[in-house]
C-alpha atoms as a PDB file:
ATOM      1  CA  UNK A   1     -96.762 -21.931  35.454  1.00  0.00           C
ATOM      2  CA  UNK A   2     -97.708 -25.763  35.744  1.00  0.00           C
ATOM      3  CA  UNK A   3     -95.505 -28.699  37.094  1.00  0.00           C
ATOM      4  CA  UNK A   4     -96.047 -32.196  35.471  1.00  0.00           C
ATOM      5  CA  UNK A   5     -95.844 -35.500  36.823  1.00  0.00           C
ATOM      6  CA  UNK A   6     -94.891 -37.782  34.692  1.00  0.00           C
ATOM      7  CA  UNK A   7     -94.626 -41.682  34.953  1.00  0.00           C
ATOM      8  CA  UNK A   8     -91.383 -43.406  33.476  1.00  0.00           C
ATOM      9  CA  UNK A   9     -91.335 -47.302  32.324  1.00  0.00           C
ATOM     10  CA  UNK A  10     -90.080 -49.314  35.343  1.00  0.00           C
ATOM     11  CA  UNK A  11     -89.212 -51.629  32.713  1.00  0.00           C
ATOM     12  CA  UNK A  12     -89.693 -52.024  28.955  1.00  0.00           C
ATOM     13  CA  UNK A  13     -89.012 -48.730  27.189  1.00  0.00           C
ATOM     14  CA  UNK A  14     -91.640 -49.151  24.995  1.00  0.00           C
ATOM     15  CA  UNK A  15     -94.512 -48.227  27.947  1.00  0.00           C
ATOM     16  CA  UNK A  16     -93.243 -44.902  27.834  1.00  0.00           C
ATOM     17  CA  UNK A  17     -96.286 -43.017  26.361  1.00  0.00           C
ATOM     18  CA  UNK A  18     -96.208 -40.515  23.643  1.00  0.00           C
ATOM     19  CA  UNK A  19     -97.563 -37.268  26.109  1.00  0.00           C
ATOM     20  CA  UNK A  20     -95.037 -38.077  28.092  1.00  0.00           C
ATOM     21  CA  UNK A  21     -92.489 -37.575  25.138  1.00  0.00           C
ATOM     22  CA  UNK A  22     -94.269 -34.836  24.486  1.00  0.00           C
ATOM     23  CA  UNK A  23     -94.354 -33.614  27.606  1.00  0.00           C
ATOM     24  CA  UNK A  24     -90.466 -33.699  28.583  1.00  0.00           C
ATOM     25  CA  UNK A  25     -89.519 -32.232  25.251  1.00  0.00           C
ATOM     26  CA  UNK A  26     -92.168 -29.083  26.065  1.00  0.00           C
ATOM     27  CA  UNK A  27     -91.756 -28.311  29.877  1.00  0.00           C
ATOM     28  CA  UNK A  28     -88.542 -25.694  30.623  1.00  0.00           C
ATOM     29  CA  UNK A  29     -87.207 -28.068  33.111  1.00  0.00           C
ATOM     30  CA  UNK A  30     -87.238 -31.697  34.454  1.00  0.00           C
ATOM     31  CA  UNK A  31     -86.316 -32.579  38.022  1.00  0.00           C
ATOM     32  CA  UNK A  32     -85.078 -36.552  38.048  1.00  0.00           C
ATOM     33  CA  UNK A  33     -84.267 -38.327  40.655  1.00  0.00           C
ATOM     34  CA  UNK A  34     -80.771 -39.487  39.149  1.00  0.00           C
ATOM     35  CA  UNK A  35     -79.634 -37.493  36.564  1.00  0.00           C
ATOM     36  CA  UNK A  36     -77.584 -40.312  34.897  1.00  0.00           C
ATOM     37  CA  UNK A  37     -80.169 -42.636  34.821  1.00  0.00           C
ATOM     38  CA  UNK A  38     -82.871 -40.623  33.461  1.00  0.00           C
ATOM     39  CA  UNK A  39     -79.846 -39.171  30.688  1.00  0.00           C
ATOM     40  CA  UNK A  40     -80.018 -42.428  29.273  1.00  0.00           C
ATOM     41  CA  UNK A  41     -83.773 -42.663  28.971  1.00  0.00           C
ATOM     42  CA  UNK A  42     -84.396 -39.018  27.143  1.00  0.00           C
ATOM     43  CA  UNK A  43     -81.316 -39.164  25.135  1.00  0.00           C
ATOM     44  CA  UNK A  44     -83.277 -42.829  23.387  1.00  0.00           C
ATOM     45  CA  UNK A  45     -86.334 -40.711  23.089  1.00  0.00           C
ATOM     46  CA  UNK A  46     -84.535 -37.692  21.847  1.00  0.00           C
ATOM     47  CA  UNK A  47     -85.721 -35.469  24.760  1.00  0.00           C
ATOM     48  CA  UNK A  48     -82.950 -32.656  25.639  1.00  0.00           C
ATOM     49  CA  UNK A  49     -83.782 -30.724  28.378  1.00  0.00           C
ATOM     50  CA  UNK A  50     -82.589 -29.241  31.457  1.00  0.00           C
ATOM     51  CA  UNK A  51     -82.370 -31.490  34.030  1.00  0.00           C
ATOM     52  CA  UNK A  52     -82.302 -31.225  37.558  1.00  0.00           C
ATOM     53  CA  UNK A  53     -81.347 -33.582  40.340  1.00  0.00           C
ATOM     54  CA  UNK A  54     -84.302 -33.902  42.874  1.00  0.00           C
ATOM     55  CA  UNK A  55     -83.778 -36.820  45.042  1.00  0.00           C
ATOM     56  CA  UNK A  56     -84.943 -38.454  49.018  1.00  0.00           C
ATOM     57  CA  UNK A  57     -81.161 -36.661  49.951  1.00  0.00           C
ATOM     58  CA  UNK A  58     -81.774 -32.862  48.467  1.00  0.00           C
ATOM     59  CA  UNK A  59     -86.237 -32.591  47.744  1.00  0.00           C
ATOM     60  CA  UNK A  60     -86.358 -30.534  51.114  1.00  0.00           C
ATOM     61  CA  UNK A  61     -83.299 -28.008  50.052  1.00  0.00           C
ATOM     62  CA  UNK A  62     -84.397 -27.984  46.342  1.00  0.00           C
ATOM     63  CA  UNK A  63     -88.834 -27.436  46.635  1.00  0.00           C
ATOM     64  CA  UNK A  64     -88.064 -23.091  47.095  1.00  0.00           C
ATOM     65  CA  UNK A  65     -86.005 -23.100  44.238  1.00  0.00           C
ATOM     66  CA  UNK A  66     -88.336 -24.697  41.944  1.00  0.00           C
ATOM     67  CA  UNK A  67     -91.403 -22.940  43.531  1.00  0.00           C
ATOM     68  CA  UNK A  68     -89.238 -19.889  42.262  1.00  0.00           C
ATOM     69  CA  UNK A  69     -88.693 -20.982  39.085  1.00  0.00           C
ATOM     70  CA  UNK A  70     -92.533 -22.133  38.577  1.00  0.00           C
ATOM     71  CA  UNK A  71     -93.568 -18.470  39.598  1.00  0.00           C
ATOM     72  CA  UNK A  72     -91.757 -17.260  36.988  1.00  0.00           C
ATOM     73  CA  UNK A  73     -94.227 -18.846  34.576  1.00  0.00           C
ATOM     74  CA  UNK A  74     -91.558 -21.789  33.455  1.00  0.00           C
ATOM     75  CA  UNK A  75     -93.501 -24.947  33.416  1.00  0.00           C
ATOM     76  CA  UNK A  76     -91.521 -27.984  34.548  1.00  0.00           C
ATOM     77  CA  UNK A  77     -91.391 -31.926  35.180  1.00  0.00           C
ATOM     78  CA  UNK A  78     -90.888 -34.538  37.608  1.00  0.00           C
ATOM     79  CA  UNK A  79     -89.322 -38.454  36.664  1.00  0.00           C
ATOM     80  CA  UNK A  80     -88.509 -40.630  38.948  1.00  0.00           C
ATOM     81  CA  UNK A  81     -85.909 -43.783  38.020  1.00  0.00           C
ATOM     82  CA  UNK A  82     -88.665 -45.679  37.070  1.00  0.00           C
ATOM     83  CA  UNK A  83     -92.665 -45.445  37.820  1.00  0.00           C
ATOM     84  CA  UNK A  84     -94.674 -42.557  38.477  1.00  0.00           C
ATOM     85  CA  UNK A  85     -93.284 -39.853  41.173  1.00  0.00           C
ATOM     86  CA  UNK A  86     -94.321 -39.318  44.719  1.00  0.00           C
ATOM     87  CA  UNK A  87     -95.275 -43.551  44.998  1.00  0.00           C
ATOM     88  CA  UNK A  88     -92.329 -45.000  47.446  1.00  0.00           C
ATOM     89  CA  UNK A  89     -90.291 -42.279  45.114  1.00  0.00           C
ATOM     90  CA  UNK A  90     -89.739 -38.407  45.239  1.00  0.00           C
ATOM     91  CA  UNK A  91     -92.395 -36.115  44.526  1.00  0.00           C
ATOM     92  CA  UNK A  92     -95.043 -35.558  47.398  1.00  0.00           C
ATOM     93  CA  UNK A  93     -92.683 -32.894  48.885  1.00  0.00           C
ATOM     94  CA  UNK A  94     -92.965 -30.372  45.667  1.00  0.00           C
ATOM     95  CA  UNK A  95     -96.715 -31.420  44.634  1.00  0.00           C
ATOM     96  CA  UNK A  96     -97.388 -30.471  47.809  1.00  0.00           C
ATOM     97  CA  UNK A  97     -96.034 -26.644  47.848  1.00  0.00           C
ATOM     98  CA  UNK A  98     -97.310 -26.425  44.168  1.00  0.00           C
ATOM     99  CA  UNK A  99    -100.852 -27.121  46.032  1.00  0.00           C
ATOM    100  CA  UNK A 100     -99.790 -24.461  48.967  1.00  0.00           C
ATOM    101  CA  UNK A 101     -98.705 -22.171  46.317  1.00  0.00           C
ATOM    102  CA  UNK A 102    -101.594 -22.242  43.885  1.00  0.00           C
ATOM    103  CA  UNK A 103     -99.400 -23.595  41.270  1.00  0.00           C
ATOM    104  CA  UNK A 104    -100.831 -26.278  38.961  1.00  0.00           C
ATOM    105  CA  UNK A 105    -100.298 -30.076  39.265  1.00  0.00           C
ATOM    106  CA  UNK A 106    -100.943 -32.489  36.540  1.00  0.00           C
ATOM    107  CA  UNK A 107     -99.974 -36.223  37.049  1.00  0.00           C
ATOM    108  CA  UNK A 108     -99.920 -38.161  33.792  1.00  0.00           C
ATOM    109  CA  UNK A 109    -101.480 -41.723  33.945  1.00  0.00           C
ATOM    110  CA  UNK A 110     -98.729 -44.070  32.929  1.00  0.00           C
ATOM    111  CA  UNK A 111     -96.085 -46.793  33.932  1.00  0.00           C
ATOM    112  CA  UNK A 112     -96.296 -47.969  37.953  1.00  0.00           C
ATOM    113  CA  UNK A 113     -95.070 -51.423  39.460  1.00  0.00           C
ATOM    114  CA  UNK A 114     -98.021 -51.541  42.285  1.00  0.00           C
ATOM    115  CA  UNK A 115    -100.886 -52.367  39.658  1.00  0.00           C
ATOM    116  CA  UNK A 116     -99.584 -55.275  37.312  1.00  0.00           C
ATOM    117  CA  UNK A 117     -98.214 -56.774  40.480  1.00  0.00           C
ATOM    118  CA  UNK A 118    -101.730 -56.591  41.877  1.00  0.00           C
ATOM    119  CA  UNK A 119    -103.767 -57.813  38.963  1.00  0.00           C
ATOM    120  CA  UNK A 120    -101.463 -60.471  37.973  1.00  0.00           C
ATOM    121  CA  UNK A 121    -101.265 -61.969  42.030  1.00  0.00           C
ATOM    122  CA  UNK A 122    -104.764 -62.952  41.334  1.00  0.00           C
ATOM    123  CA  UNK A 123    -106.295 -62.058  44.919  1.00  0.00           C
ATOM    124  CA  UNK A 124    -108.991 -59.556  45.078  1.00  0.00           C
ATOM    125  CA  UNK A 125    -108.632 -56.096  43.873  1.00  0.00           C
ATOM    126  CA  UNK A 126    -111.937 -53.993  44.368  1.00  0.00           C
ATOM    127  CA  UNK A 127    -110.399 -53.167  47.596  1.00  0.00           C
ATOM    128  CA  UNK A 128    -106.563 -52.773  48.085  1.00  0.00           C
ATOM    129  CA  UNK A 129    -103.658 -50.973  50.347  1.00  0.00           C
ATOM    130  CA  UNK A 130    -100.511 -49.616  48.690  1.00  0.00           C
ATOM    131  CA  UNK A 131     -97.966 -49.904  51.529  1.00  0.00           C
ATOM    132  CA  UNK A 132     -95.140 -49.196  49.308  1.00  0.00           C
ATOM    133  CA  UNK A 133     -91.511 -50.205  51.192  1.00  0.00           C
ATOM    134  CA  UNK A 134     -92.047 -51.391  55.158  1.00  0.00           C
ATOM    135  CA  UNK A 135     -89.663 -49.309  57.429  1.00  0.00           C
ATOM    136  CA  UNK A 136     -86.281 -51.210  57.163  1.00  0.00           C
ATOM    137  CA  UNK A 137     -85.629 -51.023  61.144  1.00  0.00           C
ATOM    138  CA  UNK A 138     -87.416 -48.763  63.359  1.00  0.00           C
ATOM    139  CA  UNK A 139     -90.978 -48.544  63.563  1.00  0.00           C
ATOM    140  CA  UNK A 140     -91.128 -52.375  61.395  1.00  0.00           C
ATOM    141  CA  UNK A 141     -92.841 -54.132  63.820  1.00  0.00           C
ATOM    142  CA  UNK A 142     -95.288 -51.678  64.781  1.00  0.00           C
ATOM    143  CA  UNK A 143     -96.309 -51.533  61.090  1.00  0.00           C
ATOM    144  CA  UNK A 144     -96.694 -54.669  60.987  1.00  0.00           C
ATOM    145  CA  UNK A 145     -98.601 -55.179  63.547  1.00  0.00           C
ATOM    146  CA  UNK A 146    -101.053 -52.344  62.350  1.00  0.00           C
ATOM    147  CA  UNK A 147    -101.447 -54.795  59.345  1.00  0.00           C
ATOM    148  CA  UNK A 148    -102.582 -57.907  61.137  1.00  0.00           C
ATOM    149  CA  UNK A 149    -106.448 -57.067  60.703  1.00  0.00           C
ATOM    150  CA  UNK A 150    -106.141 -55.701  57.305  1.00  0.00           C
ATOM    151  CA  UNK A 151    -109.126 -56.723  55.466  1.00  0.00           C
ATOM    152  CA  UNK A 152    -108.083 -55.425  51.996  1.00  0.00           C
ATOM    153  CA  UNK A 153    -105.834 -56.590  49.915  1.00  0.00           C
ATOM    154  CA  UNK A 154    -101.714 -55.610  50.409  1.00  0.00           C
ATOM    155  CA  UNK A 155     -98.963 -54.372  48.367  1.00  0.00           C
ATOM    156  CA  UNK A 156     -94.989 -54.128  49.331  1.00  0.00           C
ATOM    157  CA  UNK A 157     -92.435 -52.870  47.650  1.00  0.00           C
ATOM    158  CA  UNK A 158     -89.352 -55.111  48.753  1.00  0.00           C
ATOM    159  CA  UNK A 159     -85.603 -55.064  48.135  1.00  0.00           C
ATOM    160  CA  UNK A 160     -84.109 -58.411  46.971  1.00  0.00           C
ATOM    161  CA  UNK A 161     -82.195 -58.364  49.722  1.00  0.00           C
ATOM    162  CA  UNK A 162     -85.254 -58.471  52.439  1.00  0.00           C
ATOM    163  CA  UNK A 163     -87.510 -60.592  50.489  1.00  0.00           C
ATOM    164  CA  UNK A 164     -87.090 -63.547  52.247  1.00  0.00           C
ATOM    165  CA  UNK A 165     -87.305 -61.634  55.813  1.00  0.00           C
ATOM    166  CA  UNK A 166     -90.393 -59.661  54.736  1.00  0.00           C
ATOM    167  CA  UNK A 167     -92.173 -62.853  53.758  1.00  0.00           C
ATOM    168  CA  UNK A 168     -91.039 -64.290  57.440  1.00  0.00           C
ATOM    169  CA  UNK A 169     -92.048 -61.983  59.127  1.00  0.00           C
ATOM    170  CA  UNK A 170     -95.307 -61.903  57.256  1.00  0.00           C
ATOM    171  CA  UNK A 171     -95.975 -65.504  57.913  1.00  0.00           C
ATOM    172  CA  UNK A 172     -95.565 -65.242  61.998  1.00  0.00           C
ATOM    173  CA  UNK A 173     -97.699 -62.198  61.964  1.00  0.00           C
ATOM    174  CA  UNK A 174    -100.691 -63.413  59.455  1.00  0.00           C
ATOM    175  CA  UNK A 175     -99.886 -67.348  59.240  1.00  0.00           C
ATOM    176  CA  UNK A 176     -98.436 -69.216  56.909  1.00  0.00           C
ATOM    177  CA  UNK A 177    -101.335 -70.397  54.768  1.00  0.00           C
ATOM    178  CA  UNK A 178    -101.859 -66.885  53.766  1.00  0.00           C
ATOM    179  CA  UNK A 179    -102.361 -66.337  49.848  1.00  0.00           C
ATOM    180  CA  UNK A 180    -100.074 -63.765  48.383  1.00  0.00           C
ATOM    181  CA  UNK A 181     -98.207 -63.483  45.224  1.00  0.00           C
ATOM    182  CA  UNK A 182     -94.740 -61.637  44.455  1.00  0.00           C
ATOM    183  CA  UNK A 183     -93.881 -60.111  41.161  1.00  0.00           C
ATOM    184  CA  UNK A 184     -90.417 -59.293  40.028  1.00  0.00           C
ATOM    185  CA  UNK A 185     -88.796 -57.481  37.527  1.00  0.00           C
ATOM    186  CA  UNK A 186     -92.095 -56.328  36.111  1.00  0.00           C
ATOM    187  CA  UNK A 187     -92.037 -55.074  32.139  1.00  0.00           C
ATOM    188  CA  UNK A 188     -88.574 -56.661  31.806  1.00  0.00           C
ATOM    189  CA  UNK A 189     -87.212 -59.560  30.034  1.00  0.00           C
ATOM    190  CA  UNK A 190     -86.731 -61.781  33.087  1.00  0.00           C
ATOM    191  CA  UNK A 191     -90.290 -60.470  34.623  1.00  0.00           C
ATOM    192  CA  UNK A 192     -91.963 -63.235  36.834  1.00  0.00           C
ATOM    193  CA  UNK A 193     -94.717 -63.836  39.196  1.00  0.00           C
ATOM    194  CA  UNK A 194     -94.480 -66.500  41.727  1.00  0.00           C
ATOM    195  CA  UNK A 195     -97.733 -67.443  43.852  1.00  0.00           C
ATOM    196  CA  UNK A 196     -99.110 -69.267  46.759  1.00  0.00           C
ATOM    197  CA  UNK A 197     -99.021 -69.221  50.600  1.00  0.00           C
ATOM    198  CA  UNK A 198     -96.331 -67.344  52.520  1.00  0.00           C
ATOM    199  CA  UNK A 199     -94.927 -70.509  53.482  1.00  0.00           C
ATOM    200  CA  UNK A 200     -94.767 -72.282  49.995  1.00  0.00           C
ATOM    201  CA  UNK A 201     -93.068 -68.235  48.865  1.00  0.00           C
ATOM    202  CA  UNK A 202     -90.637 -68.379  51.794  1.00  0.00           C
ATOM    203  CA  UNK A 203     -89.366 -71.628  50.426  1.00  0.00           C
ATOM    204  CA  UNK A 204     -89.610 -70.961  46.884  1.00  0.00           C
ATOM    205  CA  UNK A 205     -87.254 -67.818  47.895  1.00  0.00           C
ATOM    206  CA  UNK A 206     -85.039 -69.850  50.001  1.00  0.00           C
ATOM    207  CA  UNK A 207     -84.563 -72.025  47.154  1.00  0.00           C
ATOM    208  CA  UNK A 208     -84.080 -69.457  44.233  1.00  0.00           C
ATOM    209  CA  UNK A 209     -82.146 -66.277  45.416  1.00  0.00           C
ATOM    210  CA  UNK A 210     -84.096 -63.482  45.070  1.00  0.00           C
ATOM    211  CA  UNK A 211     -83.086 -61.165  41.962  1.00  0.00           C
ATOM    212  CA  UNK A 212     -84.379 -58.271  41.001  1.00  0.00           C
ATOM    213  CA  UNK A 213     -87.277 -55.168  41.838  1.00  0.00           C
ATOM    214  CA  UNK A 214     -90.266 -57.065  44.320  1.00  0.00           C
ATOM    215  CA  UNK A 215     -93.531 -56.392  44.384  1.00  0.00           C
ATOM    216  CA  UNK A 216     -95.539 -58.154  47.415  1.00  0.00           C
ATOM    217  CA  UNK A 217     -99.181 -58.559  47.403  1.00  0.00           C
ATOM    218  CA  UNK A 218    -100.585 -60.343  50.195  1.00  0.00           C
ATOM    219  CA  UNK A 219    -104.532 -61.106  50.463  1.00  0.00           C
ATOM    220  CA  UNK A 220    -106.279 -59.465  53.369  1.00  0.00           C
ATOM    221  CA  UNK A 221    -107.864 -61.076  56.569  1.00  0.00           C
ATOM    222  CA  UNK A 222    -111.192 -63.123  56.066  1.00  0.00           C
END
Protein backbone atom coordinates (compact mmCIF):
# COMPACT_ATOMS: atom_id res chain seq x y z
CA UNK A 1 0.00 0.00 0.00
CA UNK A 2 2.36 2.97 -1.13
CA UNK A 3 1.73 5.61 -3.95
CA UNK A 4 4.86 6.92 -5.85
CA UNK A 5 5.61 10.12 -7.28
CA UNK A 6 7.55 10.01 -9.90
CA UNK A 7 9.24 12.83 -12.04
CA UNK A 8 9.13 12.46 -15.98
CA UNK A 9 11.83 14.30 -18.40
CA UNK A 10 10.26 17.64 -19.45
CA UNK A 11 12.57 17.21 -22.19
CA UNK A 12 15.39 14.87 -23.23
CA UNK A 13 14.38 11.26 -22.65
CA UNK A 14 17.51 10.38 -21.50
CA UNK A 15 16.90 12.29 -17.79
CA UNK A 16 14.50 9.74 -17.11
CA UNK A 17 16.24 7.86 -14.21
CA UNK A 18 16.59 4.20 -13.87
CA UNK A 19 14.19 3.94 -10.32
CA UNK A 20 11.88 5.53 -12.09
CA UNK A 21 11.95 2.69 -14.81
CA UNK A 22 11.99 0.62 -12.20
CA UNK A 23 9.48 2.02 -10.49
CA UNK A 24 6.62 2.19 -13.29
CA UNK A 25 7.37 -1.33 -14.37
CA UNK A 26 6.80 -2.51 -10.39
CA UNK A 27 3.80 -0.38 -9.07
CA UNK A 28 0.08 -2.12 -10.03
CA UNK A 29 -1.02 1.08 -11.50
CA UNK A 30 0.04 4.52 -12.91
CA UNK A 31 -2.27 7.53 -12.93
CA UNK A 32 -0.96 10.08 -15.95
CA UNK A 33 -2.14 13.03 -16.66
CA UNK A 34 -2.68 12.22 -20.52
CA UNK A 35 -2.77 8.84 -21.24
CA UNK A 36 -1.49 9.26 -24.86
CA UNK A 37 1.28 11.19 -24.03
CA UNK A 38 2.68 9.25 -21.30
CA UNK A 39 1.86 5.82 -23.85
CA UNK A 40 4.52 7.07 -25.85
CA UNK A 41 7.05 7.58 -23.09
CA UNK A 42 6.67 3.88 -21.32
CA UNK A 43 6.17 2.08 -24.49
CA UNK A 44 10.31 3.64 -25.39
CA UNK A 45 11.20 2.44 -21.97
CA UNK A 46 9.35 -0.79 -22.25
CA UNK A 47 7.10 -0.05 -19.21
CA UNK A 48 3.47 -1.76 -19.67
CA UNK A 49 1.26 -1.00 -17.12
CA UNK A 50 -2.12 0.00 -16.30
CA UNK A 51 -2.68 3.34 -16.80
CA UNK A 52 -5.05 5.66 -15.57
CA UNK A 53 -6.12 9.12 -16.63
CA UNK A 54 -5.78 11.59 -13.63
CA UNK A 55 -5.93 15.05 -14.84
CA UNK A 56 -6.87 19.19 -13.47
CA UNK A 57 -10.60 18.05 -15.24
CA UNK A 58 -11.28 14.49 -13.28
CA UNK A 59 -8.34 14.46 -9.84
CA UNK A 60 -11.42 15.48 -7.58
CA UNK A 61 -13.87 12.53 -9.05
CA UNK A 62 -10.93 10.03 -9.38
CA UNK A 63 -8.78 10.54 -5.48
CA UNK A 64 -11.76 7.78 -3.70
CA UNK A 65 -11.20 5.43 -6.27
CA UNK A 66 -7.57 5.24 -5.99
CA UNK A 67 -7.65 5.64 -2.14
CA UNK A 68 -9.72 2.32 -2.69
CA UNK A 69 -7.51 0.72 -4.72
CA UNK A 70 -4.33 1.72 -2.44
CA UNK A 71 -6.24 0.10 0.60
CA UNK A 72 -6.32 -2.86 -1.06
CA UNK A 73 -2.54 -3.12 -0.70
CA UNK A 74 -1.91 -2.31 -4.70
CA UNK A 75 0.89 0.11 -4.80
CA UNK A 76 0.59 2.70 -7.57
CA UNK A 77 2.16 5.83 -9.50
CA UNK A 78 1.70 9.27 -10.45
CA UNK A 79 3.38 11.04 -14.02
CA UNK A 80 2.61 14.03 -15.04
CA UNK A 81 3.28 15.13 -19.03
CA UNK A 82 6.47 16.17 -18.14
CA UNK A 83 8.25 17.15 -14.60
CA UNK A 84 7.54 15.95 -11.30
CA UNK A 85 3.65 15.81 -10.13
CA UNK A 86 1.78 18.13 -7.88
CA UNK A 87 4.36 21.37 -9.22
CA UNK A 88 1.85 23.66 -11.50
CA UNK A 89 0.69 19.83 -12.47
CA UNK A 90 -1.71 17.19 -10.87
CA UNK A 91 -0.89 15.51 -7.82
CA UNK A 92 -1.39 17.58 -4.50
CA UNK A 93 -5.08 16.46 -4.51
CA UNK A 94 -4.22 12.48 -4.04
CA UNK A 95 -0.83 13.03 -1.94
CA UNK A 96 -2.89 14.75 0.12
CA UNK A 97 -5.69 11.96 1.03
CA UNK A 98 -2.76 9.37 0.96
CA UNK A 99 -1.47 11.72 4.01
CA UNK A 100 -5.29 11.83 5.50
CA UNK A 101 -5.47 8.21 4.95
CA UNK A 102 -2.22 6.96 6.41
CA UNK A 103 -1.19 5.69 3.13
CA UNK A 104 2.47 6.09 2.13
CA UNK A 105 3.93 8.83 -0.16
CA UNK A 106 7.24 8.63 -1.78
CA UNK A 107 8.28 11.40 -4.30
CA UNK A 108 11.27 10.39 -6.41
CA UNK A 109 13.94 13.18 -6.96
CA UNK A 110 14.15 13.64 -10.68
CA UNK A 111 13.38 15.82 -13.85
CA UNK A 112 11.61 19.52 -12.98
CA UNK A 113 11.74 22.77 -15.24
CA UNK A 114 11.79 25.32 -12.04
CA UNK A 115 15.54 24.44 -11.05
CA UNK A 116 17.72 24.56 -14.35
CA UNK A 117 15.72 27.64 -15.18
CA UNK A 118 16.84 29.04 -11.84
CA UNK A 119 20.48 28.11 -11.81
CA UNK A 120 21.11 28.87 -15.32
CA UNK A 121 19.24 32.76 -14.93
CA UNK A 122 22.25 33.47 -12.89
CA UNK A 123 20.47 35.65 -10.05
CA UNK A 124 20.67 34.46 -6.57
CA UNK A 125 19.42 31.18 -5.47
CA UNK A 126 19.98 30.59 -1.60
CA UNK A 127 16.64 32.10 -1.34
CA UNK A 128 13.87 31.59 -4.02
CA UNK A 129 9.82 31.54 -4.66
CA UNK A 130 8.29 28.95 -6.99
CA UNK A 131 5.18 30.79 -8.23
CA UNK A 132 4.52 28.29 -10.83
CA UNK A 133 1.73 29.77 -13.61
CA UNK A 134 0.20 33.49 -12.51
CA UNK A 135 -3.69 33.33 -12.59
CA UNK A 136 -4.55 33.93 -16.33
CA UNK A 137 -7.50 36.54 -15.46
CA UNK A 138 -8.98 36.84 -12.15
CA UNK A 139 -7.12 37.38 -9.15
CA UNK A 140 -3.71 38.48 -11.71
CA UNK A 141 -3.29 41.67 -10.47
CA UNK A 142 -3.71 41.05 -6.95
CA UNK A 143 -0.89 38.47 -7.27
CA UNK A 144 1.02 40.60 -8.62
CA UNK A 145 0.82 43.07 -6.54
CA UNK A 146 1.55 40.64 -3.52
CA UNK A 147 4.91 40.24 -5.45
CA UNK A 148 6.07 43.81 -5.57
CA UNK A 149 8.19 43.52 -2.22
CA UNK A 150 9.41 40.11 -2.86
CA UNK A 151 12.85 39.95 -1.62
CA UNK A 152 13.71 36.43 -2.91
CA UNK A 153 14.28 35.40 -5.97
CA UNK A 154 11.03 34.46 -8.57
CA UNK A 155 10.03 31.74 -10.78
CA UNK A 156 6.96 31.65 -13.49
CA UNK A 157 5.85 29.21 -15.41
CA UNK A 158 4.50 31.06 -18.65
CA UNK A 159 2.64 30.02 -21.80
CA UNK A 160 4.21 31.25 -25.09
CA UNK A 161 1.35 32.89 -25.68
CA UNK A 162 1.53 35.37 -22.43
CA UNK A 163 5.16 35.77 -22.37
CA UNK A 164 5.35 38.98 -23.65
CA UNK A 165 2.28 40.25 -21.34
CA UNK A 166 3.75 38.60 -18.22
CA UNK A 167 7.06 40.35 -18.77
CA UNK A 168 4.84 43.79 -19.22
CA UNK A 169 3.20 43.57 -16.68
CA UNK A 170 6.25 42.68 -14.66
CA UNK A 171 8.09 45.71 -15.78
CA UNK A 172 5.18 48.38 -14.63
CA UNK A 173 4.89 46.60 -11.39
CA UNK A 174 8.84 46.09 -10.46
CA UNK A 175 10.53 48.51 -13.19
CA UNK A 176 12.08 47.90 -16.07
CA UNK A 177 15.73 47.62 -15.07
CA UNK A 178 14.85 44.59 -13.17
CA UNK A 179 17.30 41.49 -13.77
CA UNK A 180 15.53 38.34 -14.73
CA UNK A 181 16.24 35.61 -17.10
CA UNK A 182 13.72 33.27 -19.14
CA UNK A 183 14.46 29.75 -20.11
CA UNK A 184 12.70 27.85 -22.80
CA UNK A 185 12.36 24.58 -23.97
CA UNK A 186 14.59 23.29 -21.22
CA UNK A 187 16.37 19.59 -21.91
CA UNK A 188 15.35 19.91 -25.58
CA UNK A 189 17.14 20.42 -28.73
CA UNK A 190 16.11 24.04 -29.27
CA UNK A 191 16.58 24.78 -25.27
CA UNK A 192 17.63 28.51 -24.65
CA UNK A 193 18.10 31.02 -22.01
CA UNK A 194 17.76 34.61 -22.74
CA UNK A 195 18.85 37.27 -19.96
CA UNK A 196 18.80 40.80 -18.86
CA UNK A 197 16.35 43.49 -17.66
CA UNK A 198 12.60 43.17 -18.20
CA UNK A 199 12.81 45.81 -20.63
CA UNK A 200 15.79 44.51 -22.81
CA UNK A 201 13.40 40.68 -22.43
CA UNK A 202 10.22 42.50 -23.48
CA UNK A 203 11.99 43.55 -26.61
CA UNK A 204 13.99 40.60 -27.22
CA UNK A 205 10.35 38.82 -27.14
CA UNK A 206 8.78 41.38 -29.26
CA UNK A 207 11.39 40.76 -31.69
CA UNK A 208 11.59 36.85 -31.70
CA UNK A 209 8.08 35.22 -31.20
CA UNK A 210 8.00 33.36 -28.33
CA UNK A 211 8.14 29.40 -28.95
CA UNK A 212 8.00 26.93 -26.74
CA UNK A 213 7.59 25.85 -22.57
CA UNK A 214 8.80 29.37 -20.38
CA UNK A 215 10.34 29.45 -17.42
CA UNK A 216 10.55 33.12 -15.75
CA UNK A 217 12.92 33.94 -13.08
CA UNK A 218 12.94 37.37 -11.97
CA UNK A 219 15.50 38.68 -9.15
CA UNK A 220 13.88 39.90 -5.97
CA UNK A 221 13.66 43.52 -4.51
CA UNK A 222 17.00 45.07 -3.09
Amino acid sequence: MKLYIVPTPVGNLEDMTFRAIKVLKEVDFILAEDTRTSGILLKHFGIENRLMAHHKFNEHQSVAGVIALLKQGKTGAVISDAGTPGLSDPGFLIVRACVAEGIEVECLPGATAAIPALVNSGLPMDRFSFEGFLPPKKGRQTRLQQLSDEPRTMIFYESPYRVVKTLQQLAELLGGTRQASVSREISKIHNETVRGTLDELILHFTQHEPKGEFVMVVAGKQ
